[in-house]
N, C-alpha and C. Protein backbone atom coordinates (compact mmCIF):
# COMPACT_ATOMS: atom_id res chain seq x y z
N UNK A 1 -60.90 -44.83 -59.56
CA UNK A 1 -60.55 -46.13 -60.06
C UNK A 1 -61.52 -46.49 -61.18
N UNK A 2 -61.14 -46.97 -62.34
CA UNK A 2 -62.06 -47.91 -63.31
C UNK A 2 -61.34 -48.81 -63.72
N UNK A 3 -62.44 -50.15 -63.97
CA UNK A 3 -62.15 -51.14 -64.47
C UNK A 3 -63.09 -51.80 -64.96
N UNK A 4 -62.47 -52.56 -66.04
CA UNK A 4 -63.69 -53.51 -66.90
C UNK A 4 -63.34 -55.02 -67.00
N UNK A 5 -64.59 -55.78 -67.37
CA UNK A 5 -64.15 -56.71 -67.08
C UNK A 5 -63.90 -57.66 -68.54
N UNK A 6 -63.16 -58.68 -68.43
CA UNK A 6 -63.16 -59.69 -70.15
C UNK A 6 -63.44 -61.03 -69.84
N UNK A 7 -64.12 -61.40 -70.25
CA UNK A 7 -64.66 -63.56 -70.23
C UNK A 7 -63.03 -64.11 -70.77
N UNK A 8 -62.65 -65.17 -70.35
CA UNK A 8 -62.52 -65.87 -71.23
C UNK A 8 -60.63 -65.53 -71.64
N UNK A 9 -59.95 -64.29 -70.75
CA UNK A 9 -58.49 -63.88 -70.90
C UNK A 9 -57.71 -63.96 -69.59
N UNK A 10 -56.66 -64.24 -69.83
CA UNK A 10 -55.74 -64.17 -68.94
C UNK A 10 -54.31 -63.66 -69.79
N UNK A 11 -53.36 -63.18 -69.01
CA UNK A 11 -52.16 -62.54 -69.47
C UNK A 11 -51.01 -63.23 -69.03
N UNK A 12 -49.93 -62.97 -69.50
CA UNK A 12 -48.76 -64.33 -69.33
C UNK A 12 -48.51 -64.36 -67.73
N UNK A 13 -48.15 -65.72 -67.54
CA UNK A 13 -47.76 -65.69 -66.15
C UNK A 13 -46.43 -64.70 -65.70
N UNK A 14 -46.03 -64.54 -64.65
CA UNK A 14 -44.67 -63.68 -64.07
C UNK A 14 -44.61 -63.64 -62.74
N UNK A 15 -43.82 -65.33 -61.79
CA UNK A 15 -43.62 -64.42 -61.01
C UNK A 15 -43.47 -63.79 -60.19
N UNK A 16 -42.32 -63.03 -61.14
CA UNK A 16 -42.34 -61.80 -60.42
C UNK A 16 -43.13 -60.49 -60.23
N UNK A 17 -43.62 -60.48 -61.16
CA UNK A 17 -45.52 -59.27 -61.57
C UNK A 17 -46.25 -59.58 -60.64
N UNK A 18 -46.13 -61.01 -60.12
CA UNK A 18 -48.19 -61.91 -60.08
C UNK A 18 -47.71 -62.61 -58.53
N UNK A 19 -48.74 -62.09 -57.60
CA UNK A 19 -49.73 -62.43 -56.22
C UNK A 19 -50.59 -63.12 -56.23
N UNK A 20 -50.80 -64.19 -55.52
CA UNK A 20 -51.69 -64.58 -55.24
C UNK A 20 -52.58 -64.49 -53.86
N UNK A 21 -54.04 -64.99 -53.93
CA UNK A 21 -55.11 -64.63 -53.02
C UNK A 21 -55.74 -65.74 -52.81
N UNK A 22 -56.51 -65.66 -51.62
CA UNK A 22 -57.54 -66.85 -51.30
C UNK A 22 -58.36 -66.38 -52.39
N UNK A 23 -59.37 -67.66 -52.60
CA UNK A 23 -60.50 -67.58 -53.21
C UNK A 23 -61.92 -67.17 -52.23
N UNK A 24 -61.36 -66.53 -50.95
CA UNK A 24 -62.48 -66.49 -49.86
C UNK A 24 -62.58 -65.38 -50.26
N UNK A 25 -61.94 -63.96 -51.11
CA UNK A 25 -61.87 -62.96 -50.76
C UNK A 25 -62.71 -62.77 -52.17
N UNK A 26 -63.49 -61.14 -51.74
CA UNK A 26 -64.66 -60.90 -52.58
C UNK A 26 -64.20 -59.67 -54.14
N UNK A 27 -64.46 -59.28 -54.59
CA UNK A 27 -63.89 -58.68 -55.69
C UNK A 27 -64.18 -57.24 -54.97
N UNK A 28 -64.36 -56.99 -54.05
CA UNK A 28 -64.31 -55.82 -53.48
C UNK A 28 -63.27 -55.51 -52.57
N UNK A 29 -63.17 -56.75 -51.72
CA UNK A 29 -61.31 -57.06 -50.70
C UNK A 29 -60.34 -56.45 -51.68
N UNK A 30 -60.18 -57.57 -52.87
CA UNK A 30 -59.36 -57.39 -54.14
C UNK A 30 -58.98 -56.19 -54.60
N UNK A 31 -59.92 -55.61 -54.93
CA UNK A 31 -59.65 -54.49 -55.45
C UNK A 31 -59.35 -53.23 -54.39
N UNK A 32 -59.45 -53.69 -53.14
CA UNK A 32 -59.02 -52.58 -52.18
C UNK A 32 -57.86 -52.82 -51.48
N UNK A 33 -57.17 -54.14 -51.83
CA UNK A 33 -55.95 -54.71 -51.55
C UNK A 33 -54.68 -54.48 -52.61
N UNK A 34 -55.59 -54.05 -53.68
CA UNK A 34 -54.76 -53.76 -55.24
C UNK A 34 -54.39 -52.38 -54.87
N UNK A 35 -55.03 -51.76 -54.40
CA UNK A 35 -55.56 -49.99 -54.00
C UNK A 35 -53.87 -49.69 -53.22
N UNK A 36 -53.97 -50.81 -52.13
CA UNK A 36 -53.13 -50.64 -51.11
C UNK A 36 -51.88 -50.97 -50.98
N UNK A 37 -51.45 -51.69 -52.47
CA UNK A 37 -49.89 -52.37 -52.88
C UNK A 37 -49.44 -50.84 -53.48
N UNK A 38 -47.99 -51.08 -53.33
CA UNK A 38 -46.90 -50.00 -53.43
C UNK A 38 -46.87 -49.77 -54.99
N UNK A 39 -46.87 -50.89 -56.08
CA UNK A 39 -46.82 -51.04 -57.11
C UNK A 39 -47.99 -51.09 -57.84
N UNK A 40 -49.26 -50.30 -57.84
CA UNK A 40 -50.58 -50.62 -58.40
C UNK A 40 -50.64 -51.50 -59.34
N UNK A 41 -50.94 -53.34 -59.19
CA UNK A 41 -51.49 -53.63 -60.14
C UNK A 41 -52.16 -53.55 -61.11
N UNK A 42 -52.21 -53.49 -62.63
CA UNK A 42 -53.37 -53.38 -63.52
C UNK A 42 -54.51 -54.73 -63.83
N UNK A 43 -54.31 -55.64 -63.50
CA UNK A 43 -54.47 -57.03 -64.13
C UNK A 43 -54.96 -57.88 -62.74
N UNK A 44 -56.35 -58.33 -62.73
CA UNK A 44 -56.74 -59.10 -61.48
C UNK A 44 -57.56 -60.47 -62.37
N UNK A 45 -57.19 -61.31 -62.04
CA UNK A 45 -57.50 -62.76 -62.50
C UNK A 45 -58.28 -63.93 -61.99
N UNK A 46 -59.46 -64.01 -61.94
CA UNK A 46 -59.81 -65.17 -61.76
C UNK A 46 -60.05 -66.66 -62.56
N UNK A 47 -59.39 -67.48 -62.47
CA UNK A 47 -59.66 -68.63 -63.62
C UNK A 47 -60.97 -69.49 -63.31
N UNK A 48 -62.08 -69.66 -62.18
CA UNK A 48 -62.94 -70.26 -62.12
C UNK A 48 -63.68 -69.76 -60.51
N UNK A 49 -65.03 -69.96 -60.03
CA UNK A 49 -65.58 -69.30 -59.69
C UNK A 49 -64.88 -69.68 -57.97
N UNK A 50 -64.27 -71.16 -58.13
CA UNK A 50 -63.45 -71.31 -56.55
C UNK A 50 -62.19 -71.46 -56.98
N UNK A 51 -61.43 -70.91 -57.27
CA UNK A 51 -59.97 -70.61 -57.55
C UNK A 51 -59.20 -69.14 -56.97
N UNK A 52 -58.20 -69.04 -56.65
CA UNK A 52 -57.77 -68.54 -56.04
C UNK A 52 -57.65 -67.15 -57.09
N UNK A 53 -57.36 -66.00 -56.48
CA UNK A 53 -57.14 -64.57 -57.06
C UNK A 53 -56.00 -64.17 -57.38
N UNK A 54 -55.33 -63.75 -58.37
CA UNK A 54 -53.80 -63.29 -59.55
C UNK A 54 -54.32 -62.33 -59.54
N UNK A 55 -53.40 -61.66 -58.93
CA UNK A 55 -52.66 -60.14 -59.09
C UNK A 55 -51.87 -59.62 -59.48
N UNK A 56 -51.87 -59.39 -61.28
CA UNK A 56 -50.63 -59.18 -61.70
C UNK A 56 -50.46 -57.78 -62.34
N UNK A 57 -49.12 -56.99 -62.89
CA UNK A 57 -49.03 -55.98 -63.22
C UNK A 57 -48.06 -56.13 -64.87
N UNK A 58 -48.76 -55.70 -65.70
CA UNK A 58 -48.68 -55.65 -67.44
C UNK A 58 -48.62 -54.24 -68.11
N UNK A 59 -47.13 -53.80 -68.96
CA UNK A 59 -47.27 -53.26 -69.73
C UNK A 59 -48.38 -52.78 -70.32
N UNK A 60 -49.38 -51.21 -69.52
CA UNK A 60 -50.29 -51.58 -70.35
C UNK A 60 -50.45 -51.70 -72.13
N UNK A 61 -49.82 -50.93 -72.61
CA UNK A 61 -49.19 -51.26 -73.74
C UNK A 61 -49.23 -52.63 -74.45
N UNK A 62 -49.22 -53.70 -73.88
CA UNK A 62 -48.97 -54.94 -73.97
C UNK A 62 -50.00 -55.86 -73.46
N UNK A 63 -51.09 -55.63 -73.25
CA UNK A 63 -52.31 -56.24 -72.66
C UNK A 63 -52.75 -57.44 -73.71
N UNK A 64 -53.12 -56.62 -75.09
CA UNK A 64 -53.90 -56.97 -76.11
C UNK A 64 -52.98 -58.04 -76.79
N UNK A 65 -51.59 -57.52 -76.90
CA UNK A 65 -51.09 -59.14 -77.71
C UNK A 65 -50.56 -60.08 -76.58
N UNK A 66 -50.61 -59.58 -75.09
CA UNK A 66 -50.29 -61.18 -74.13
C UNK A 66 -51.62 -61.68 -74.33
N UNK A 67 -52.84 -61.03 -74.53
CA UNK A 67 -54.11 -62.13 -74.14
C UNK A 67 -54.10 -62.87 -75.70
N UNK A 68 -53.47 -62.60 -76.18
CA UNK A 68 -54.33 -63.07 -77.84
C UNK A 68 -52.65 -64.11 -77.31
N UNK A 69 -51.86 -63.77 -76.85
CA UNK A 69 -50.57 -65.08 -77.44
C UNK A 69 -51.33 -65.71 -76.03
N UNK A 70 -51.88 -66.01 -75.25
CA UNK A 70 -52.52 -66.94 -74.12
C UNK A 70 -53.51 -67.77 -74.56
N UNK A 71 -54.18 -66.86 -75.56
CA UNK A 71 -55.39 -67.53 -76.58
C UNK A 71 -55.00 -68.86 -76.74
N UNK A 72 -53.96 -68.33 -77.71
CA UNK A 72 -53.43 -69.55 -78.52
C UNK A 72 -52.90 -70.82 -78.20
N UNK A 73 -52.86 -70.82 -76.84
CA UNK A 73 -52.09 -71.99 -76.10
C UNK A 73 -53.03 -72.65 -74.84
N UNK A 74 -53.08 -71.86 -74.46
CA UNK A 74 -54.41 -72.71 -73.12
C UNK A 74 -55.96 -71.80 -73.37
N UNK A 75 -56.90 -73.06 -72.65
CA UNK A 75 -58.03 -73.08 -72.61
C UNK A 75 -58.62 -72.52 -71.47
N UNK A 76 -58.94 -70.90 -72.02
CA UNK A 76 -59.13 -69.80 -71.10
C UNK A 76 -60.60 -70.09 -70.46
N UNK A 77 -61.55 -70.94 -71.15
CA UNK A 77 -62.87 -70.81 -70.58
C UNK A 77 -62.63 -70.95 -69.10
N UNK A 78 -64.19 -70.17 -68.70
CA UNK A 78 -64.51 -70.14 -67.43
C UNK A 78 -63.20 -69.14 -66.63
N UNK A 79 -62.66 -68.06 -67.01
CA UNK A 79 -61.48 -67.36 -66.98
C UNK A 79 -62.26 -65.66 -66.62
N UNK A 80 -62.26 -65.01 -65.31
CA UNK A 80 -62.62 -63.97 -65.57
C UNK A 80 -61.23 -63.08 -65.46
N UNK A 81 -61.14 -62.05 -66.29
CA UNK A 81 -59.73 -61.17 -66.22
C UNK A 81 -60.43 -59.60 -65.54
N UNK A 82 -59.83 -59.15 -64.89
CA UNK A 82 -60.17 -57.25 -64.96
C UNK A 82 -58.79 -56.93 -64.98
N UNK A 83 -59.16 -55.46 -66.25
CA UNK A 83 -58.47 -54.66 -66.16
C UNK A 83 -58.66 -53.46 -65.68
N UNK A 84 -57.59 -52.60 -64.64
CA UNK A 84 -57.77 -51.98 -63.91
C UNK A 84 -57.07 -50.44 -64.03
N UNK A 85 -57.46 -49.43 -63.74
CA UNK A 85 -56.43 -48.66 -63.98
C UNK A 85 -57.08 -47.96 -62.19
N UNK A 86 -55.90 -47.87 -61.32
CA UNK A 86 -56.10 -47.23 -60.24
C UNK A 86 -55.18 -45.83 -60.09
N UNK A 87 -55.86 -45.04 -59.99
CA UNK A 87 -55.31 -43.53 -59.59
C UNK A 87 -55.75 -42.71 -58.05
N UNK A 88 -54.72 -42.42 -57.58
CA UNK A 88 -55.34 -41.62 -56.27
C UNK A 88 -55.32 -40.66 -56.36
C-alpha cells in the first residue's frame, strides 16, 4: 500500500463513490477498512480534526482537475485528503 497526503483538497462529492466514518476512528482503522472494501477506495478525506471520515473512489486519472474544480468553489482549509493506491 502507498499513500500521500495533501492540505487543503477534497474531490467532488458522489454518493454513490463516498462512505462515511465516525470521527472516533484512527487513520490506521481507515486505512485497514479501505484494505477490506470489495471496491478499493483511492481517496480518504478528512475536512477537520473532529469530523467524520469520506471514503471515496476517483478516476485516478481525474484526481488533479476534481481538486482544482473544488478549489474554486468551497473553502478547503483545515481539509486533510489522502491519496491511496492499495494493492494486494
Amino acid at each position: 500500500m502507498y499513500f500521500y497526503e495533501r492540505r487543503e483538497c477534497d474531490v467532488s462529492l458522489n454518493d454513490k463513490t463516498q462512505k462515511i466514518f465516525p470521527s472516533s476512528y484512527t487513520l490506521d482503522q481507515m486505512l485497514e477498512k479501505m484494505w477490506n472494501m470489495p471496491k478499493r477506495p483511492n481517496i480518504l478525506v478528512k475536512p477537520s480534526e473532529n469530523a467524520k471520515w469520506y471514503v471515496k473512489w476517483i478516476d485516478p486519472t481525474t484526481i488533479e482537475d476534481s481538486i482544482a474544480k473544488q478549489r474554486s468553489f468551497r473553502d478547503l482549509k483545515g481539509y486533510t485528503m489522502w491519496i491511496i493506491e492499495l494493492e494486494k
